[in-house]
Protein backbone atom coordinates (compact mmCIF):
# COMPACT_ATOMS: atom_id res chain seq x y z
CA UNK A 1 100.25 100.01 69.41
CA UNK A 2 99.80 100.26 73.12
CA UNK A 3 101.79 103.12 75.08
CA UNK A 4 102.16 102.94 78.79
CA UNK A 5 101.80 107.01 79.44
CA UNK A 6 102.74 106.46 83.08
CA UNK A 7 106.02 104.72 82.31
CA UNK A 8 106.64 107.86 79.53
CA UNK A 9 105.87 109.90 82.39
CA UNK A 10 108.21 108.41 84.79
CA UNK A 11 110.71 109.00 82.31
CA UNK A 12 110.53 112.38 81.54
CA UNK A 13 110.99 112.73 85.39
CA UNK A 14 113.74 111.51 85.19
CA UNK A 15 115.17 113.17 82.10
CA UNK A 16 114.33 116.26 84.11
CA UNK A 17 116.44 115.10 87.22
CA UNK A 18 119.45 114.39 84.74
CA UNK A 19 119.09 117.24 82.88
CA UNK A 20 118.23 119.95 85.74
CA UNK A 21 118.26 123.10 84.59
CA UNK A 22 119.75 122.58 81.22
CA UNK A 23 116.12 120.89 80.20
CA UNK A 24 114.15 123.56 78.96
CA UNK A 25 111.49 121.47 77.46
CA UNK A 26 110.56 117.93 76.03
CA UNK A 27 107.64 115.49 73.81
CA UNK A 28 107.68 112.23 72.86
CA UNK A 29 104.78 112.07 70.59
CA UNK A 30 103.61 109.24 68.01
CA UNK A 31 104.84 110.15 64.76
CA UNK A 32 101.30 109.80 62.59
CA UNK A 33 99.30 111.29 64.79
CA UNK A 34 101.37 114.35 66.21
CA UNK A 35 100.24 115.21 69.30
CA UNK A 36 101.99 115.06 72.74
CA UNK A 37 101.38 111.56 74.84
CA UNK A 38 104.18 112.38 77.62
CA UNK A 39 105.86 115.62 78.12
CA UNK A 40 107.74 118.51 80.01
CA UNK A 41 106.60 122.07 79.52
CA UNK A 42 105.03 120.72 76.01
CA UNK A 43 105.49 122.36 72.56
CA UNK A 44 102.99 121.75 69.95
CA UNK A 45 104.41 124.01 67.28
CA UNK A 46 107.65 122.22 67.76
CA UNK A 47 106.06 118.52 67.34
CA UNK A 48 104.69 119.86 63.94
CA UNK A 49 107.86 121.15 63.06
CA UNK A 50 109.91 118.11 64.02
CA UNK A 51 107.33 115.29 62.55
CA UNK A 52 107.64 117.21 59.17
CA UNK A 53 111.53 117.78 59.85
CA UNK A 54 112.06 114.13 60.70
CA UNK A 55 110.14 112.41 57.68
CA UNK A 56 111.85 114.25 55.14
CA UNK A 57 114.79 113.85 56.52
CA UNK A 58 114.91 110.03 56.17
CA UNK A 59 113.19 110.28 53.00
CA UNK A 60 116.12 112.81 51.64
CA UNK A 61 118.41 110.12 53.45
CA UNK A 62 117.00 107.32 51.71
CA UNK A 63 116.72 108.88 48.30
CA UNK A 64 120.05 110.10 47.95
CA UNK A 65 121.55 106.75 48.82
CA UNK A 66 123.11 107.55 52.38
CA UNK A 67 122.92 104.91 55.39
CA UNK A 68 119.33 105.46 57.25
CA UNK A 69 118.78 107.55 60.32
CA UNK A 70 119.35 105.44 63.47
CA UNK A 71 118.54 106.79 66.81
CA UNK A 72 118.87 110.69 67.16
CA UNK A 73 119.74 113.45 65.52
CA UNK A 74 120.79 116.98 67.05
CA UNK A 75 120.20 120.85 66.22
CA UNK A 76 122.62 123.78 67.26
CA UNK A 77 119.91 127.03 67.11
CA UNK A 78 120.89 130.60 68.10
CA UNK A 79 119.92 131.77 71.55
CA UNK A 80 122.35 129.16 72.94
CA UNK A 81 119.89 126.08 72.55
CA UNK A 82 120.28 123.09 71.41
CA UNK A 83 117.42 120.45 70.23
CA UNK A 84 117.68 117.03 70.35
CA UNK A 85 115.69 114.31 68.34
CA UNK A 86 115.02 110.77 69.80
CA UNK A 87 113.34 107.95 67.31
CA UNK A 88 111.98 105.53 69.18
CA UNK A 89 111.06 102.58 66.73
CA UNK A 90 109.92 103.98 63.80
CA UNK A 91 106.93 105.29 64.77
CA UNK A 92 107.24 107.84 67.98
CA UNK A 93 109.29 110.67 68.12
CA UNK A 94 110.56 112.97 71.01
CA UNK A 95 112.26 116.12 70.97
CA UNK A 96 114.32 117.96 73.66
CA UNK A 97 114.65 121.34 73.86
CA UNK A 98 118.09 122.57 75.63
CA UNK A 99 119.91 125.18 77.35
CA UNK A 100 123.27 124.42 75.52
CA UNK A 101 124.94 126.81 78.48
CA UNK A 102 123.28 124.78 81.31
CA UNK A 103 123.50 121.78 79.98
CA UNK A 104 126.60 118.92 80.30
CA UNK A 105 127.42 117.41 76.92
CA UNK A 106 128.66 114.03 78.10
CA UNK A 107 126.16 113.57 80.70
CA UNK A 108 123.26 114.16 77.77
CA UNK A 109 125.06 112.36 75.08
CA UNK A 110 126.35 109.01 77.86
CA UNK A 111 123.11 109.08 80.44
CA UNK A 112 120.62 110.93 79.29
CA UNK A 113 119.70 110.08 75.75
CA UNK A 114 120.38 106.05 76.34
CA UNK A 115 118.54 106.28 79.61
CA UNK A 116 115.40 107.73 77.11
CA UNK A 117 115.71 105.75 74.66
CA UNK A 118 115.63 102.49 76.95
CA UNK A 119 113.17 104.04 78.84
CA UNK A 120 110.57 105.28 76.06
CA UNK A 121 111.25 101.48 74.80
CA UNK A 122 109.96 99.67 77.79
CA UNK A 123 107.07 102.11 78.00
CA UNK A 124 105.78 100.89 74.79
């Protein structure tokens, strides 16, 4: 698989100018190998997590007979943040770290996660 980084770059750019201040930190990372290809104030511990989050997820999905994970799946944590899981495809992964206080639910859930997704899609 080739990945433009430059076009994953651009994008994260502008997932920061949507976001503004409620963006507190983001990867998009291919899900067998784990490490960060494009990225805003990068997590590593967090890819880890979220690679072995995200596969047993679907497999738990899958196994107990519910309809398959589509797109995205989201986190409420203590400390008022808020993560947010993109699949692009079925093999890269990105993960956005929020501040749910600074952050404006319809502008993340109507522009900014469909602008990513079509984004991270045309930069692969």
């Amino acid at each position: 698989m080739v990945i433009d980084t430059e076009k994953l770059n651009t994008a994260v750019q502008e997932l920061r100018n949507t976001l503004k201040e409620g963006l507190v930190a983001t990867d998009i990372w291919e899900l067998g190998v784990g490490l960060s290809i494009a990225g805003y104030n990068s997590q590593p511990a967090a890819v880890a997590l979220f690679t072995e989050l995200t596969t047993s997820l679907m497999s738990t999905l899958s196994d107990s007979g519910f309809p398959k994970l589509r797109r995205y799946y989201m986190l409420e944590l203590e400390g008022d943040h808020l993560v947010v899981i993109l699949r692009h495809g079925n093999d890269v992964l990105q993960g956005i770290l929020l501040n749910s206080q600074k952050t404006n639910m319809g502008m993340l859930l109507s522009v900014a996660i469909p602008k990513m997704l079509t984004a991270v899609a045309g930069g692969r």
